[in-house]
C-alpha atoms as a PDB file:
ATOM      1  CA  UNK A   1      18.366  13.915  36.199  1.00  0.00           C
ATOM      2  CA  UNK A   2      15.042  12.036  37.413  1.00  0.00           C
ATOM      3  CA  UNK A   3      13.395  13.918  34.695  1.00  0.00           C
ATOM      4  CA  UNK A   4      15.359  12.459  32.517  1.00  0.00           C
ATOM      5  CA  UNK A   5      15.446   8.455  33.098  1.00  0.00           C
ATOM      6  CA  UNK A   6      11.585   9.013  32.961  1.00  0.00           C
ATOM      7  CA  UNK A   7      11.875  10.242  29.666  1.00  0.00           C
ATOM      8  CA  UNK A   8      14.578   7.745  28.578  1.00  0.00           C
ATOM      9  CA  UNK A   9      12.087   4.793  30.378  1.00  0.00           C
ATOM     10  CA  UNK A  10       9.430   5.982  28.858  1.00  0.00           C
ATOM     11  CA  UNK A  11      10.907   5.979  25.064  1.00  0.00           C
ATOM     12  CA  UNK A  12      12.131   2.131  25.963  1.00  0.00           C
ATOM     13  CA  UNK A  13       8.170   1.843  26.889  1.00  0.00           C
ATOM     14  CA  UNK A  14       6.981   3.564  23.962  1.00  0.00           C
ATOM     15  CA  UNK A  15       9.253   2.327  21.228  1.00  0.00           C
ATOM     16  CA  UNK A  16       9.364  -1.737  22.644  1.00  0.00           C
ATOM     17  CA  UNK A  17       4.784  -0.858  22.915  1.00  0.00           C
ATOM     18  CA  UNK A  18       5.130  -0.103  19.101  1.00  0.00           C
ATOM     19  CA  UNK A  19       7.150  -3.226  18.270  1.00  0.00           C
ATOM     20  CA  UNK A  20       4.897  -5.423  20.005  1.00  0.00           C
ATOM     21  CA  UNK A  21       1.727  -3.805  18.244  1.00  0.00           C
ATOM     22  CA  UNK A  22       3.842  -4.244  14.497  1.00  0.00           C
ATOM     23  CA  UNK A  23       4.051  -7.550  15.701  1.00  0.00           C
ATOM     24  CA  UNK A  24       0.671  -8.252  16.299  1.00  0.00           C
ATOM     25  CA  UNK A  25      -1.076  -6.537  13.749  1.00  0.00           C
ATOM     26  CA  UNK A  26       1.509  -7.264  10.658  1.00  0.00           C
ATOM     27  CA  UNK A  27       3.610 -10.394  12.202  1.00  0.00           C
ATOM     28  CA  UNK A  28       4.679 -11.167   8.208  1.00  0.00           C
ATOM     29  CA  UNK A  29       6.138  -7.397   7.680  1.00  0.00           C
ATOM     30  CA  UNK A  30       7.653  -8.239  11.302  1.00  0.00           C
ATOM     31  CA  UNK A  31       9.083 -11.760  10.228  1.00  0.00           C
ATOM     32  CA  UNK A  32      10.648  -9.635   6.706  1.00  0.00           C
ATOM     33  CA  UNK A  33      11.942  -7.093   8.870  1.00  0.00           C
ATOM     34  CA  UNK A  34      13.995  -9.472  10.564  1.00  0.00           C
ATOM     35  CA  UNK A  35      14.832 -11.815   7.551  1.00  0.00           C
ATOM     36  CA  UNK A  36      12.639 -14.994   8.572  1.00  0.00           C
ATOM     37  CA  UNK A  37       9.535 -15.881   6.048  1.00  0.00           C
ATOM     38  CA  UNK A  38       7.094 -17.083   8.201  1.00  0.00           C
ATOM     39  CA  UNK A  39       4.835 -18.305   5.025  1.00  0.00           C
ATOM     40  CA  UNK A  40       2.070 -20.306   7.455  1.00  0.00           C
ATOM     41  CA  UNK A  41      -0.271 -19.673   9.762  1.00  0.00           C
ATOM     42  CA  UNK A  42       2.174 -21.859  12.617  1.00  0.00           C
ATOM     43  CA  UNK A  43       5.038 -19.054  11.571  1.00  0.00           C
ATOM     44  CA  UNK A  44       2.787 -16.009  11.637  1.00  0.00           C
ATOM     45  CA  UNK A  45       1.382 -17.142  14.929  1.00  0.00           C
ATOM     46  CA  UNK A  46       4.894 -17.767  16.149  1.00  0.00           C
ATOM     47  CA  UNK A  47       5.771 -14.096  14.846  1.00  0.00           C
ATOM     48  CA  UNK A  48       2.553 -12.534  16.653  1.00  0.00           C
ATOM     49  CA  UNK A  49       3.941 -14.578  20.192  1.00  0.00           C
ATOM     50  CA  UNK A  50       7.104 -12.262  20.000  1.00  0.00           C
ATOM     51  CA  UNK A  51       5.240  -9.928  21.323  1.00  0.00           C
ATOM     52  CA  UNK A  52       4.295 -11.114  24.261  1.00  0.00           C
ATOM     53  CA  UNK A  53       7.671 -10.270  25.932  1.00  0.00           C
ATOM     54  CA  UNK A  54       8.181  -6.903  23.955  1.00  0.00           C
ATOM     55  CA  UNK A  55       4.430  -6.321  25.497  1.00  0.00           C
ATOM     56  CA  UNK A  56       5.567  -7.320  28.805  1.00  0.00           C
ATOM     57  CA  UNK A  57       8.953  -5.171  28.507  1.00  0.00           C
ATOM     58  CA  UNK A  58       6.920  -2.213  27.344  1.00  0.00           C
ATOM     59  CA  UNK A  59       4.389  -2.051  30.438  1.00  0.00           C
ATOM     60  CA  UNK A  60       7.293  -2.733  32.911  1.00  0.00           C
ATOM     61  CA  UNK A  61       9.052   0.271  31.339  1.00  0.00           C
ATOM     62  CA  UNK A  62       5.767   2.624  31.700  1.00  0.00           C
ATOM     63  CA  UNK A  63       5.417   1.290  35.185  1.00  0.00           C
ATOM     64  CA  UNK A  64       8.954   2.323  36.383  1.00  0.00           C
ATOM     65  CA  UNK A  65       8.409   5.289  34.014  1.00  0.00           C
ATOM     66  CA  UNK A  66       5.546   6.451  36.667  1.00  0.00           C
ATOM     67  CA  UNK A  67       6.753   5.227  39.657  1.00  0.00           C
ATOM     68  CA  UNK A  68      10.643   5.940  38.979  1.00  0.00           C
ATOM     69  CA  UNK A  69      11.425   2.747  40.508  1.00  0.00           C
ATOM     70  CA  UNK A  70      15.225   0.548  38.849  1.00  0.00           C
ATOM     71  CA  UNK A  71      13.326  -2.763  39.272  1.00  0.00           C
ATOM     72  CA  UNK A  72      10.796  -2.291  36.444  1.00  0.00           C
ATOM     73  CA  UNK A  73      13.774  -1.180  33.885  1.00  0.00           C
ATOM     74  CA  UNK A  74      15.816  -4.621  34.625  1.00  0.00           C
ATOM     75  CA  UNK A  75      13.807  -6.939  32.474  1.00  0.00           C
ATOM     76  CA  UNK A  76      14.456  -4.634  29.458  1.00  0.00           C
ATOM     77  CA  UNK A  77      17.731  -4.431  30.077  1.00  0.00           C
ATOM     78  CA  UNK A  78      18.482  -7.664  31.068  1.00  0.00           C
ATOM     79  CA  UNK A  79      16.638  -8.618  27.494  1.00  0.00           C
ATOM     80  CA  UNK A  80      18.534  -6.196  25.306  1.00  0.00           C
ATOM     81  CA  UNK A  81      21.847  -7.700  26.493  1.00  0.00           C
ATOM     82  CA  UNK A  82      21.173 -10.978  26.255  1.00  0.00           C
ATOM     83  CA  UNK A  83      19.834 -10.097  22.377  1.00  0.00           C
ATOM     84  CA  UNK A  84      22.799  -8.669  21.446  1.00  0.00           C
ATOM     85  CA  UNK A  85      24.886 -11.577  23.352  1.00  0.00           C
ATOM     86  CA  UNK A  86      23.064 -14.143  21.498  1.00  0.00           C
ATOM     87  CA  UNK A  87      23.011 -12.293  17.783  1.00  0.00           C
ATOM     88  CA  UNK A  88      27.411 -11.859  18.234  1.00  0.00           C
ATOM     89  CA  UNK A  89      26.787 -15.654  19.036  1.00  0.00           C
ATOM     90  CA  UNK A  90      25.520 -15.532  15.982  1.00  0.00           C
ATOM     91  CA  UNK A  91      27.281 -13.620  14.187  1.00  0.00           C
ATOM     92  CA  UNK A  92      30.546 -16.271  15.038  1.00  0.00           C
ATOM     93  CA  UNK A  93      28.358 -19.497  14.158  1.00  0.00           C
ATOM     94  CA  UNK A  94      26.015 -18.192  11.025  1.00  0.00           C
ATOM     95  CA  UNK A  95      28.011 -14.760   9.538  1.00  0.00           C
ATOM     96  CA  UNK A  96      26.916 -11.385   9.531  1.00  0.00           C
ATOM     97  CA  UNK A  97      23.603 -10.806   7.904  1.00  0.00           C
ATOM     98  CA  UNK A  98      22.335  -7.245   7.460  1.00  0.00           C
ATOM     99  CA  UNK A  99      19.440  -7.983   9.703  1.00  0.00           C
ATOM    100  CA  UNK A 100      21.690  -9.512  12.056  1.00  0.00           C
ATOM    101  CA  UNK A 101      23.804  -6.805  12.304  1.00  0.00           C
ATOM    102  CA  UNK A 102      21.187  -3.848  12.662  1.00  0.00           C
ATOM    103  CA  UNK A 103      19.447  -5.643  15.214  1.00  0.00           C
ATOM    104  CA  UNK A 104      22.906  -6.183  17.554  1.00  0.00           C
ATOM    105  CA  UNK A 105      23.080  -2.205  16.642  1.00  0.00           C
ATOM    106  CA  UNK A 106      19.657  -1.778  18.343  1.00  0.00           C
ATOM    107  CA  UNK A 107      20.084  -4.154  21.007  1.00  0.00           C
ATOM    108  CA  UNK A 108      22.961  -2.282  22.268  1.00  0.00           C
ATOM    109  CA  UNK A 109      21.724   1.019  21.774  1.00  0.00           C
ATOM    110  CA  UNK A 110      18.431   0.042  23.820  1.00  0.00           C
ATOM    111  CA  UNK A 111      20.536  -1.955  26.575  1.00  0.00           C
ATOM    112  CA  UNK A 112      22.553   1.677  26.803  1.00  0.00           C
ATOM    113  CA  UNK A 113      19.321   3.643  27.123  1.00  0.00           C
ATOM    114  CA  UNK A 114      17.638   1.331  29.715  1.00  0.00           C
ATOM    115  CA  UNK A 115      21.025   1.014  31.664  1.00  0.00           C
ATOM    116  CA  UNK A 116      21.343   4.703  31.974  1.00  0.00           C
ATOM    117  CA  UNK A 117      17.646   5.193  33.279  1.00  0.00           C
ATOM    118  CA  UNK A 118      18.410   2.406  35.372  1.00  0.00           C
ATOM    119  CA  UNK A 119      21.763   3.933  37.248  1.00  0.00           C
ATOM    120  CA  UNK A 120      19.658   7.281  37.640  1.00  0.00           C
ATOM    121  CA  UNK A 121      16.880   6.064  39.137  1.00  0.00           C
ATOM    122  CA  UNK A 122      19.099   3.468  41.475  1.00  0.00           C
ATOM    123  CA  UNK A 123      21.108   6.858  42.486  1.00  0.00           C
ATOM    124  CA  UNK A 124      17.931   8.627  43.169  1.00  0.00           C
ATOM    125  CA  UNK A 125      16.859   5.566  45.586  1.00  0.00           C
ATOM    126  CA  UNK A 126      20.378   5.380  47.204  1.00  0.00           C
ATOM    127  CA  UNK A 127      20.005   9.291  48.055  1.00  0.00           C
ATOM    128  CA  UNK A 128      16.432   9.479  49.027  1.00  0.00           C
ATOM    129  CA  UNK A 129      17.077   6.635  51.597  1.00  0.00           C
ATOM    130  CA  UNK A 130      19.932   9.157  53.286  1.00  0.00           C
ATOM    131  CA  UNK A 131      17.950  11.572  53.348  1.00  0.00           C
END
């Protein structure tokens, strides 16, 4: 089961790595992709600044990846849920826009994958520290 929130941590730390980069390198495909135009240079540096958390969220994954440690999962998770809290906030106040909607999708999908490596790797603490 170890084996296996390591692999699940390390897709979050792959995956959230290459969302950060397609941030950086293309923030205007990144801005379409989510349905905002960021037409000047304010917006695509704004767009490019995204992925300082997704960058931050990616080498916290890889870290608890390697050392199999809960703690380094939690800001991912904590991240996804609050993303899809905020975009069925959305969803109430502004309607349900395709982008809006397959980005909740994600969210939760991520928040399941982190939580699960999470759990296993907080089991595997709780049992190494009867042993």
């Amino acid at each position: 089961m170890l084996r296996a929130a390591q692999i699940l941590s390390g897709l979050i730390a792959v995956f959230v790595g290459g969302v950060a980069i397609f941030y950086l390198v293309n923030p205007a495909g990144a801005g379409t992709a989510n349905g905002m135009n960021p037409e000047t240079v304010f917006g695509i540096t704004n767009m490019r600044t995204l992925a300082a958390p997704l960058l931050m969220m990616s080498l916290m994954a890889a870290i608890g990846t390697v050392k199999q440690n809960w703690v380094f999962l939690l800001p991912s998770a904590l991240y996804f849920i609050f993303t899809a809290i905020i975009r069925i906030f959305g969803i109430f106040l502004d309607g349900a826009d395709p982008s809006t909607t397959r980005g909740l999708v994600l969210a939760i999908v991520l928040f399941v994958v982190a939580e699960v490596a999470l759990q296993i790797f907080r089991k595997a603490e709780r049992q190494s520290e009867k042993d």
